[in-house]
Structure formats: C-alpha cells, structure tokens
Protein backbone atom coordinates (compact mmCIF):
# COMPACT_ATOMS: atom_id res chain seq x y z
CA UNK A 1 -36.66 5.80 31.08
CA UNK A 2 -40.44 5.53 32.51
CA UNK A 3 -39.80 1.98 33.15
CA UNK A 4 -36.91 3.11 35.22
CA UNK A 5 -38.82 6.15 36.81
CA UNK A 6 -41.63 3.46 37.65
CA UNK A 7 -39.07 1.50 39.60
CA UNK A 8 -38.19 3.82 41.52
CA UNK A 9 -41.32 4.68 42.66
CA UNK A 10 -41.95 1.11 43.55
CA UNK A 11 -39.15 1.18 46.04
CA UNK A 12 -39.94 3.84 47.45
CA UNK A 13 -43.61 3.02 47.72
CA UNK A 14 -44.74 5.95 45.90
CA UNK A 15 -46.65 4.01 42.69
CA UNK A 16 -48.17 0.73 42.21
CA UNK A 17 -47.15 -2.64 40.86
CA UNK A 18 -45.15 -2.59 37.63
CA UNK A 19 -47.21 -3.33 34.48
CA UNK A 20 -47.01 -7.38 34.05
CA UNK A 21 -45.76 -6.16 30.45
CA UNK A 22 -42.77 -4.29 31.70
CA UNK A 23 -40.31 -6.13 31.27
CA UNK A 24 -39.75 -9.02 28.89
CA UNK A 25 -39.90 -12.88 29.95
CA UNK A 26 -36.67 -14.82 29.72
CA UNK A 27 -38.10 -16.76 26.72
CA UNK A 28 -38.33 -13.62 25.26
CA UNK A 29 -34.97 -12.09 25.84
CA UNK A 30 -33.35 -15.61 24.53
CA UNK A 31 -34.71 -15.16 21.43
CA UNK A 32 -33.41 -12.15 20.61
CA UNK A 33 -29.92 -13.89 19.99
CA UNK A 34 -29.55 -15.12 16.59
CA UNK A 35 -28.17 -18.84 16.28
CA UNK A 36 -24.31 -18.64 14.63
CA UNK A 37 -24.23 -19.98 11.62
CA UNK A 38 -20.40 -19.97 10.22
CA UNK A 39 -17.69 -20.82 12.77
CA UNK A 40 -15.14 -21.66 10.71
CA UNK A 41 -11.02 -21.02 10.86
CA UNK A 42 -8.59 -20.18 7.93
CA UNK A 43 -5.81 -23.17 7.42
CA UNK A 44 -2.23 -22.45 6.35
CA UNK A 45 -1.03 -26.29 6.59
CA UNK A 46 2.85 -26.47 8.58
CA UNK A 47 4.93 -24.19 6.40
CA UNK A 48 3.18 -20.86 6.44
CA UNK A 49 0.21 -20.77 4.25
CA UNK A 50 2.06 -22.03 1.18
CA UNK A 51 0.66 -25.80 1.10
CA UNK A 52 3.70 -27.32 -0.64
CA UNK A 53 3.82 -30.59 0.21
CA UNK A 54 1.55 -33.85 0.83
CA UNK A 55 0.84 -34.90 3.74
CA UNK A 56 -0.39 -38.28 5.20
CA UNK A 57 -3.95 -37.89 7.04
CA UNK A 58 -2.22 -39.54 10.07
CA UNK A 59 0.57 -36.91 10.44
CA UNK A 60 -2.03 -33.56 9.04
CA UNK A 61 -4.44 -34.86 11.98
CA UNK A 62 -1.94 -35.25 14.85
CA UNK A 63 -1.17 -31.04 14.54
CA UNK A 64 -4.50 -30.64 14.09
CA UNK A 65 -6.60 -32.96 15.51
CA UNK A 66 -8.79 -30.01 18.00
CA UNK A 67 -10.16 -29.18 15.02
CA UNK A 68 -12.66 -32.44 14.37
CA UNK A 69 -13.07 -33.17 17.61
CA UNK A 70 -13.39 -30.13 20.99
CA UNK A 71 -12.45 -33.07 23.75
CA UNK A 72 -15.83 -34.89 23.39
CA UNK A 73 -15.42 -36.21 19.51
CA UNK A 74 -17.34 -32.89 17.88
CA UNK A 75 -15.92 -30.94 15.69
CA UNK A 76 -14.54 -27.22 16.62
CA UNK A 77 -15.54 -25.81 13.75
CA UNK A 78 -17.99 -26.02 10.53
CA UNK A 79 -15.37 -24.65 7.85
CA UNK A 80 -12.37 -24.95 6.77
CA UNK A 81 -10.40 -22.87 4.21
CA UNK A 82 -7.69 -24.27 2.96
CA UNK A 83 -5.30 -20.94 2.02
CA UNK A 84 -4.25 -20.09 -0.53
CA UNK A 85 -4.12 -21.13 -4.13
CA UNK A 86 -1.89 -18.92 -6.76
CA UNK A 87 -4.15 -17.59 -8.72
CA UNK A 88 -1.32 -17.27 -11.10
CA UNK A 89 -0.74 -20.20 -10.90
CA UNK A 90 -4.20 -21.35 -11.50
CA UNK A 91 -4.72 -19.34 -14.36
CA UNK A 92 -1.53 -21.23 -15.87
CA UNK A 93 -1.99 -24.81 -14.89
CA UNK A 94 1.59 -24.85 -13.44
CA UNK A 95 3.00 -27.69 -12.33
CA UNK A 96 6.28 -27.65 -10.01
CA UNK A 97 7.73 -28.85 -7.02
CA UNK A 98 4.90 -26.95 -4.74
CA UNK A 99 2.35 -27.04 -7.61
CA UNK A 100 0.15 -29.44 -9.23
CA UNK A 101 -2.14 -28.20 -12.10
CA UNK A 102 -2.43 -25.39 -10.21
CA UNK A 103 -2.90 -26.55 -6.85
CA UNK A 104 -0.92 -26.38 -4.26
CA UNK A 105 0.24 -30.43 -3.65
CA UNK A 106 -0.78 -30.11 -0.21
CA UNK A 107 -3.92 -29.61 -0.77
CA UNK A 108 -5.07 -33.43 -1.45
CA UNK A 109 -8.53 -34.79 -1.32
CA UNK A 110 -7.45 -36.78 1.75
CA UNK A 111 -7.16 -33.70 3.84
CA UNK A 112 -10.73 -32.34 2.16
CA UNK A 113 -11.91 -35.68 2.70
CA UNK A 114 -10.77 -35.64 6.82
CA UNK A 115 -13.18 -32.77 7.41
CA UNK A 116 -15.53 -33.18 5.10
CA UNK A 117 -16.23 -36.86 5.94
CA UNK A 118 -16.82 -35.12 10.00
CA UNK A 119 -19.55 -32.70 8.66
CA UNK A 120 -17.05 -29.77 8.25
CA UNK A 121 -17.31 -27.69 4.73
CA UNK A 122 -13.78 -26.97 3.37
CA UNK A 123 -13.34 -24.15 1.02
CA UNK A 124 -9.65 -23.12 -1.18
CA UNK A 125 -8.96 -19.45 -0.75
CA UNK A 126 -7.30 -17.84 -3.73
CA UNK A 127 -4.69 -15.03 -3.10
CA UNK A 128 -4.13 -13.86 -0.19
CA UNK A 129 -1.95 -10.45 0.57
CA UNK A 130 1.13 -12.42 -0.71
CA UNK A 131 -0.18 -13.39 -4.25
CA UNK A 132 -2.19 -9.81 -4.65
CA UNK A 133 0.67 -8.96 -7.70
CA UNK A 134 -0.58 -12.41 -9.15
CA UNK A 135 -4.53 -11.45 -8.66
CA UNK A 136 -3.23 -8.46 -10.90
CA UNK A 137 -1.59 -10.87 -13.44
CA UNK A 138 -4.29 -13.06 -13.19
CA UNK A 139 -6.99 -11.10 -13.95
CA UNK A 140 -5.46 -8.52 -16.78
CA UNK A 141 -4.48 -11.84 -18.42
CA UNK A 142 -7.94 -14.13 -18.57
CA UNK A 143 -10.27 -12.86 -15.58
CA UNK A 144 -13.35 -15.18 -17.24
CA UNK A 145 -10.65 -18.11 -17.39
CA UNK A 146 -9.66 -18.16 -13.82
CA UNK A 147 -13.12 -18.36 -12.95
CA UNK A 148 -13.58 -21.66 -15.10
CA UNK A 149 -10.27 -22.95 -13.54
CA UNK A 150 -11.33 -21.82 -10.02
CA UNK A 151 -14.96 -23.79 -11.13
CA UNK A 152 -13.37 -26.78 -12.14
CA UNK A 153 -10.92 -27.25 -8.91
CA UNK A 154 -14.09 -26.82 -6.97
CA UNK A 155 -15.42 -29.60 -8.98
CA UNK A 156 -12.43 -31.91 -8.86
CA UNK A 157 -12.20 -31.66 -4.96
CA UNK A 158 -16.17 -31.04 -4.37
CA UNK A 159 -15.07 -27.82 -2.51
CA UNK A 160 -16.31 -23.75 -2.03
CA UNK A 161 -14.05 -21.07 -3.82
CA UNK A 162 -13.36 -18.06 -1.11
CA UNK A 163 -11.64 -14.94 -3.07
CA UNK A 164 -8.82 -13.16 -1.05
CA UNK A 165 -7.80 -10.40 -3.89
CA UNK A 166 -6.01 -7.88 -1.41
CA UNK A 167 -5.56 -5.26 -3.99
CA UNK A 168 -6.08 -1.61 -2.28
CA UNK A 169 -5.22 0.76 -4.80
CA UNK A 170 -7.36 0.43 -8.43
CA UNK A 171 -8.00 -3.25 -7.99
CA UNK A 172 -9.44 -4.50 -11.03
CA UNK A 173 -13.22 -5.01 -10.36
CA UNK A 174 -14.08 -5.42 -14.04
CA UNK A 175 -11.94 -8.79 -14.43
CA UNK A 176 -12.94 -9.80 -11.08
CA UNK A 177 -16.56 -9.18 -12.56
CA UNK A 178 -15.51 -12.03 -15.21
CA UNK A 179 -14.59 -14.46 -13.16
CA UNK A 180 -17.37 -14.08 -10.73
CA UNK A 181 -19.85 -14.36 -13.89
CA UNK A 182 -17.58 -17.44 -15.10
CA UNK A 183 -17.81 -19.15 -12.07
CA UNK A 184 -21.40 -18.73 -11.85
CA UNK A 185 -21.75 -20.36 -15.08
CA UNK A 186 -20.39 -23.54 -14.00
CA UNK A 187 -21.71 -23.36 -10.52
CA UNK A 188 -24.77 -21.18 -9.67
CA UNK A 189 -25.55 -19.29 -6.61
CA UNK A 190 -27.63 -22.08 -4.20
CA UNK A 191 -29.41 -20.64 -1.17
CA UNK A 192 -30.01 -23.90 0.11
CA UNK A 193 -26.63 -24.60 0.61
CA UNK A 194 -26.70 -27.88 -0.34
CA UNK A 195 -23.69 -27.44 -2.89
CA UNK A 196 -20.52 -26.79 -1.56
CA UNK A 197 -19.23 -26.18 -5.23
CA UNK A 198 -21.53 -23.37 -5.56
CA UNK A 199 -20.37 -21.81 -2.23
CA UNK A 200 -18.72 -18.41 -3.35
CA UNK A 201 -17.39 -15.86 -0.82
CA UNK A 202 -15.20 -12.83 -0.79
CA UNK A 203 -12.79 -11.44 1.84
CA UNK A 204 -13.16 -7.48 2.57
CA UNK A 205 -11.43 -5.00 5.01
CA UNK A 206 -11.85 -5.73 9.14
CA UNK A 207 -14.35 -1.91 8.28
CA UNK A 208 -14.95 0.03 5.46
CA UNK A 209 -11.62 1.81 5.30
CA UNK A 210 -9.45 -0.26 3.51
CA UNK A 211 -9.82 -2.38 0.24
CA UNK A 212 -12.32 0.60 -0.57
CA UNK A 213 -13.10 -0.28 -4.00
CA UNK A 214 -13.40 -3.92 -4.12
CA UNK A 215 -15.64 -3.04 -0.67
CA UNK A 216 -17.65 -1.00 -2.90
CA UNK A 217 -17.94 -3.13 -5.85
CA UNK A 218 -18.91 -6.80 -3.31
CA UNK A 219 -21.16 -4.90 -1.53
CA UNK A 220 -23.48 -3.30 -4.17
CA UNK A 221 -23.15 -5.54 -6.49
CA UNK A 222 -21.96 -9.15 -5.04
CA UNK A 223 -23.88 -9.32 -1.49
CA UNK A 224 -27.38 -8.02 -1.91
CA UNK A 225 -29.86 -9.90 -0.30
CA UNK A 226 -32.76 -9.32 -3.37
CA UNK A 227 -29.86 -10.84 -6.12
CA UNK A 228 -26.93 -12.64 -4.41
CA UNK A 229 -24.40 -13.18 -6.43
CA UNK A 230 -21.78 -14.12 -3.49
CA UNK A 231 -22.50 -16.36 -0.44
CA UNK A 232 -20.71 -13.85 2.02
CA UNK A 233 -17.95 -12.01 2.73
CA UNK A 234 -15.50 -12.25 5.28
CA UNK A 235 -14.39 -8.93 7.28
CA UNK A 236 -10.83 -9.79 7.70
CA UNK A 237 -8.18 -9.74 10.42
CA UNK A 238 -7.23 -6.19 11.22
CA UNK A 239 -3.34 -5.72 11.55
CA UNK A 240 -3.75 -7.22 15.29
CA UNK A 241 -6.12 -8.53 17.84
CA UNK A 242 -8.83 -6.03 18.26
CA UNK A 243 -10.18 -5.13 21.52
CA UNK A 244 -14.25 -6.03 21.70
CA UNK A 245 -15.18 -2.74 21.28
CA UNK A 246 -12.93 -2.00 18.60
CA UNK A 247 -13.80 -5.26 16.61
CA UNK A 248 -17.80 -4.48 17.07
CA UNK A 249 -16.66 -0.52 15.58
CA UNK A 250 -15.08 -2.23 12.36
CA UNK A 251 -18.12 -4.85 11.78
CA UNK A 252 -20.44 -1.53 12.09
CA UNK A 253 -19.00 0.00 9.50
CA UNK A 254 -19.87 -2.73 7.14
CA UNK A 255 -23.29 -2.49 8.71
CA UNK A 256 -23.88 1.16 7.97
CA UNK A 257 -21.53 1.55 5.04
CA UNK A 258 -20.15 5.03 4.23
CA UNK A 259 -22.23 7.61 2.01
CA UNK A 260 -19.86 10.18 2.52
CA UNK A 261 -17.36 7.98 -0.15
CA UNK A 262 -17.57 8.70 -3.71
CA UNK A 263 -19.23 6.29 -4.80
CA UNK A 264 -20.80 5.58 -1.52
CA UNK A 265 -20.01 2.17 -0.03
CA UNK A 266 -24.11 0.77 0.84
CA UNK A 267 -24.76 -0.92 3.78
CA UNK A 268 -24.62 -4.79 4.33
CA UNK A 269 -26.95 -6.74 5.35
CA UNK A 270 -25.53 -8.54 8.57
CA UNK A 271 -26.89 -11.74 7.35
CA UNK A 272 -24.32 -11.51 4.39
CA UNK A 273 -20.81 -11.61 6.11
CA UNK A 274 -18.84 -12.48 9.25
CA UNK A 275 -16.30 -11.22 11.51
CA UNK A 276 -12.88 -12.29 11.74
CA UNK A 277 -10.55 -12.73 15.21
CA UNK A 278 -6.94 -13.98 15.60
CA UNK A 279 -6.19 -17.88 17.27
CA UNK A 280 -2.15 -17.56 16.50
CA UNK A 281 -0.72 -14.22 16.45
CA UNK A 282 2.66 -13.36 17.50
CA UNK A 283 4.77 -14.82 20.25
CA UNK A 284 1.63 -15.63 22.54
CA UNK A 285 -0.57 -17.82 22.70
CA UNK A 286 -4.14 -15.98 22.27
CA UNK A 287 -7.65 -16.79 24.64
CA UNK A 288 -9.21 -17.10 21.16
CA UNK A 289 -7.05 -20.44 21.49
CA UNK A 290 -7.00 -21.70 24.64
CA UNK A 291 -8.97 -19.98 26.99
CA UNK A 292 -12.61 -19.21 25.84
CA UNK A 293 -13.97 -16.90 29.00
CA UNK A 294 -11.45 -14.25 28.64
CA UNK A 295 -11.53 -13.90 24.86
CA UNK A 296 -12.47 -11.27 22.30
CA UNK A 297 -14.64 -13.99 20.53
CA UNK A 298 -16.55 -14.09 23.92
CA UNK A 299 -16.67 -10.39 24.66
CA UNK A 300 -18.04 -10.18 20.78
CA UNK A 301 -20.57 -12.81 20.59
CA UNK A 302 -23.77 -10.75 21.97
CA UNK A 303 -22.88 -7.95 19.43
CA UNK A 304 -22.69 -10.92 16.14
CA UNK A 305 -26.18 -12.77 17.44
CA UNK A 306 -28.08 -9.61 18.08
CA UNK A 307 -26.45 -6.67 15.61
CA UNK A 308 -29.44 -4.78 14.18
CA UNK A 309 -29.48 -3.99 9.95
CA UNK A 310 -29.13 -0.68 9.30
CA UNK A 311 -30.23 -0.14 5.74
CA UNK A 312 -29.79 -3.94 3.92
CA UNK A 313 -31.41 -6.84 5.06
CA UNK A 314 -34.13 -7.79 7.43
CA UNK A 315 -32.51 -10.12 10.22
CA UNK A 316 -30.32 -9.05 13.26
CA UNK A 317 -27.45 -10.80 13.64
CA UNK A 318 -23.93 -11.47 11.22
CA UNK A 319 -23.40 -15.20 10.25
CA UNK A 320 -20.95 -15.67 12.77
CA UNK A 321 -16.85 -16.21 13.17
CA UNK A 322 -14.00 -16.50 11.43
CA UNK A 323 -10.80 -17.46 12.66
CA UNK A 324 -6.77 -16.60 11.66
CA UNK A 325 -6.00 -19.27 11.09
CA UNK A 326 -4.73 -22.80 11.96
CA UNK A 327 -1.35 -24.52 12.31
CA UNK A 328 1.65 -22.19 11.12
CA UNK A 329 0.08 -18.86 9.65
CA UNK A 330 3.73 -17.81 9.96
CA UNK A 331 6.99 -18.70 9.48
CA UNK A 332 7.56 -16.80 13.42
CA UNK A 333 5.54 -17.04 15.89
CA UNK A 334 2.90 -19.34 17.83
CA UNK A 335 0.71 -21.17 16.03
CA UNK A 336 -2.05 -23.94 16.87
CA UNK A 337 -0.17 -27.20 16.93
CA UNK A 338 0.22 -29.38 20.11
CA UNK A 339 0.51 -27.85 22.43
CA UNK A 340 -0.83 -24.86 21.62
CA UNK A 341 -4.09 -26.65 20.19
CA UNK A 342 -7.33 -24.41 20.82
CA UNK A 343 -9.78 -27.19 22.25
CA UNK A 344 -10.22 -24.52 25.33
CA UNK A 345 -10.23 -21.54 23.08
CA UNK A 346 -12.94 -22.32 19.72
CA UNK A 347 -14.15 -25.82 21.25
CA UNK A 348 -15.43 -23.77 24.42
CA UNK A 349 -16.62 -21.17 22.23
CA UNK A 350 -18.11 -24.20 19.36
CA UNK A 351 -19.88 -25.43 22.43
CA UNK A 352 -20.80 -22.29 24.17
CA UNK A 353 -22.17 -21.09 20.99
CA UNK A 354 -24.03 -23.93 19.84
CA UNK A 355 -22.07 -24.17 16.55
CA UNK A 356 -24.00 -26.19 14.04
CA UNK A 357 -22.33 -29.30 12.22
CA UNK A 358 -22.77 -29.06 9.46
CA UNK A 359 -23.36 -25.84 8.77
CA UNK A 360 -26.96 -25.09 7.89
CA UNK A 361 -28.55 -23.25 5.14
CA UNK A 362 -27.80 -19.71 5.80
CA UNK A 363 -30.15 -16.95 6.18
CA UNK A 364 -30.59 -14.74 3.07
CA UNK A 365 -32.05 -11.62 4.52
C-alpha cells in the first residue's frame, strides 16, 4: 500500500523519486517461479485403459507419436504411466487372454523401452477406480505380497510403481502399510532419483475432500519431507475440467490440509505432489490438447511454480503436471490419437514451460 501511496504522489508531483529498492528487478521477479519438474500424462493404450493386447512399436507410435517428439523431435512429456495393472491380478500371477503373470500383455518392454530409450520415465499404475473391489481383495488377502510382486514387475521392466487404490469409504491403510514397507524392502526410497525402480507414488483426491482416509494416512505418514517414504502423490482429475481458479482451490487444500477432520489431514509440502488436468474428456477436444494459450494448464502454471508452503516443506512451488491421459481413456469420447494429437496443447506447454528431459532429481523440501 505505501508503495502505491508513493506513486501516486509521484504523479502528481507531490513526493520525490521512488526508493531505487521499490520495486523488484526483472531478474528478481523471474526467480520467483520455480522450474517444473514432473510433466508427465497417464496412458490407457487403444482400448480404454485395460492394456490387453501387444502391440508393435511401429503401430503404438503412429497414435502416439506427439508424445516423444512436440514438432521439433523433443519429447512432450518426462513420464509416462502406463495404467493400470490388476492388482488382483498381480497378487495372483494370472495368466489369460489380457494377462500375463500379472501384467497386462500390452504392457511390453518395447513400449517401456520407446520412451524410456527418449529420456522419458515410465511408471505402471495399479488400480485405478475400476479395480478398487480388487485393491480390497488384494490387500485383505497378502498386502506385504503385492508389494513384492509390484517390486519385482518394477524390476523385470526397470519401471516406477504409482498406487491408484480409489477406495473412499474404510480403505484399508494397514495392508496398504504392508505393501508400501514390502516394496521398500526390495527397492528403497532414492532422493536422487537415479532409480526408476525405487520411484513410488500415490494418487489422492483433486482436494482434501474425497479419499479422506487414505489422504490422511499418505500425507502424515507417506509424504513428509524429514522421512519420505513415497516419491509424491498425484492430486487427481476431479469429475471434469476445472476452471483455473477452481483447480488452484483443490491443490490448496492439499497445501493447507484440514485440522478441522478427525484425525486432521496435515499439510503437504508442495514439493511432494502435483496437479492433475484433463487432455481427452468427453466429446471435445480440450486446449490442454491442442491449443496451449487458452488452456487451464496455462491459466494454472504461475499458481504450480510459485505456490507458497503453508505448514510442510520449505520450497514454493508443486512438482508440476499431470495429465488424463493419452490415447483412449474411454471407450466414448475423444481421445489423443491422430488427429486429435496434443503437439499444440502439452508440446506448447513442454516448451513454454521448460519441461526437463529427463526428469531431474526432485526437490525434497
């Protein structure tokens, strides 16, 4: 306010120069933007997230080929997460027509191998909303076991582990304890980054007011910045596009976490999760897609480089994007194959951004 009082006078010639300290130099005010760190989109192969069937490199790359190269050969993203795995299926080792060991037989190392051999990190997401019954299953069964399962695929395929358990009433934290711990064993939390294996994440809530419980449980336990146990978490997709303002409202909430619940849900540290947008939702194709300057990622971007801790962790600014999700999230609607391919949408906004490839060690704090 006195700066603005000051300027007034100026103008109207009733005070002197403005202080040379004032107002900030450019350098300055650049700074304050934190440098994205995760830019990354969820993949749900051609037939709607299930990942039934092989596919040649040559064919997978033709529907998807904005995502290693923008228009000018770099890459529009820095991860990949290959969705989902059954964790039921995991657990059991099945093998059927859309399963191998486990796995879903689309998921091959020659489509890990595409991005990773371009700098990208790809990750296997376990669950998802469809397969939350089969978390259940899952974890009353052998919680410690799927971990060692989930350990060993990330092993065989030199891949991260994301956790997508989307149970909202009485989800079983305890089991979900054992795996985390059984995973751990076999693959140990690595600030550096320099494992993919070890990379661990969890998917929570767009805000605070859904998945309560596992919210609760990731973020005082799972996503502290003095004893990480988890890499990050992503704040999901709400049930449609947000509007800016309404996005930056749900990512707060993670920021300031609730102390009204019982028990409280803590704060998290920005540094500790990202946000998530829609690229194919519906019948229309989205800006997050194909047109960078009028999109929500766009609109968002000041608020994820500059968003100040409130109560856990020491740096401004969350880790960055994530995106739902490539090719054919749905058996209806638009998805991201030619020609709805989102070069002008996330390669704008990988280049815009400054995206890193690869993706660097993350901040911790």
């Amino acid at each position: 306010m006195r700066r603005l009082v000051l300027l007034l006078a100026v103008l109207i010639g009733l005070a002197g120069p403005l202080p040379a300290a004032a107002a900030p130099p450019p350098a300055q005010l650049a700074a304050a933007a934190t440098p994205i760190q995760i830019y990354g989109a969820w993949h749900c192969s051609n037939d709607a997230c299930l990942w039934a069937t092989p596919r040649s490199v040559a064919e997978f790359d033709s529907q998807n080929h904005w995502l290693v190269d923008r228009g000018d050969g770099r890459p529009s993203v820095n991860l990949v997460v290959l969705s989902f795995v059954n964790p039921l299926k995991l657990l059991n080792q099945t093998t059927d027509a859309a399963t191998l060991n486990g796995v879903p037989r689309g998921m091959t190392q020659e489509i890990v191998n595409h991005f990773t051999s371009r700098g990208i990190r790809v990750m296997f997401s376990i669950g998802g909303i469809t397969y939350t019954d089969d978390w259940d299953a899952a974890l009353a069964a052998n919680g410690a076991l799927l971990g060692q399962r989930a350990a060993a695929v990330a092993t065989q395929f030199g891949v991260g582990i994301e956790i997508d358990y989307e149970q909202n009433s009485s989800p079983n934290v305890a089991a979900l304890q054992n795996f985390i711990t059984a995973y751990r064993a076999v693959h140990p939390y690595d600030a550096s980054g320099a494992n993919p294996r070890a990379r661990l994440t969890i998917d929570v809530a767009a805000g605070d007011r859904w998945l309560i419980a596992l919210n609760q449980k990731a973020t005082a336990d799972w996503l502290r910045t003095d004893n990480p146990v988890l890499d990050w978490a992503n704040a999901m997709v709400p049930a449609r596009q947000p509007s800016a303002s309404t996005a930056q409202a749900n990512w707060q909430e993670h920021i300031d976490g609730k102390p009204q619940y019982n028990p409280p849900v803590p704060p998290l540290a920005p540094a500790k999760f990202t946000g998530g947008l829609y690229i194919a939702e519906g019948s229309k194709v989205r800006p997050e897609c194909t047109d960078y300057a009028n999109s929500v990622q766009k609109a968002t971007a000041p608020y994820v480089q500059s968003v100040a801790p409130n109560g856990a962790g020491t740096t401004a600014g969350m880790l960055g994007f994530m995106f739902w999700a490539a090719e054919k999230p749905s058996t209806r609607g638009i998805g991201t194959a030619p020609p709805n391919t989102c070069e002008g949408g996330m390669g704008v906004g990988a280049t815009s951004l400054n995206i890193p490839v690869p993706m660097p060690a993350l901040r911790q704090s």
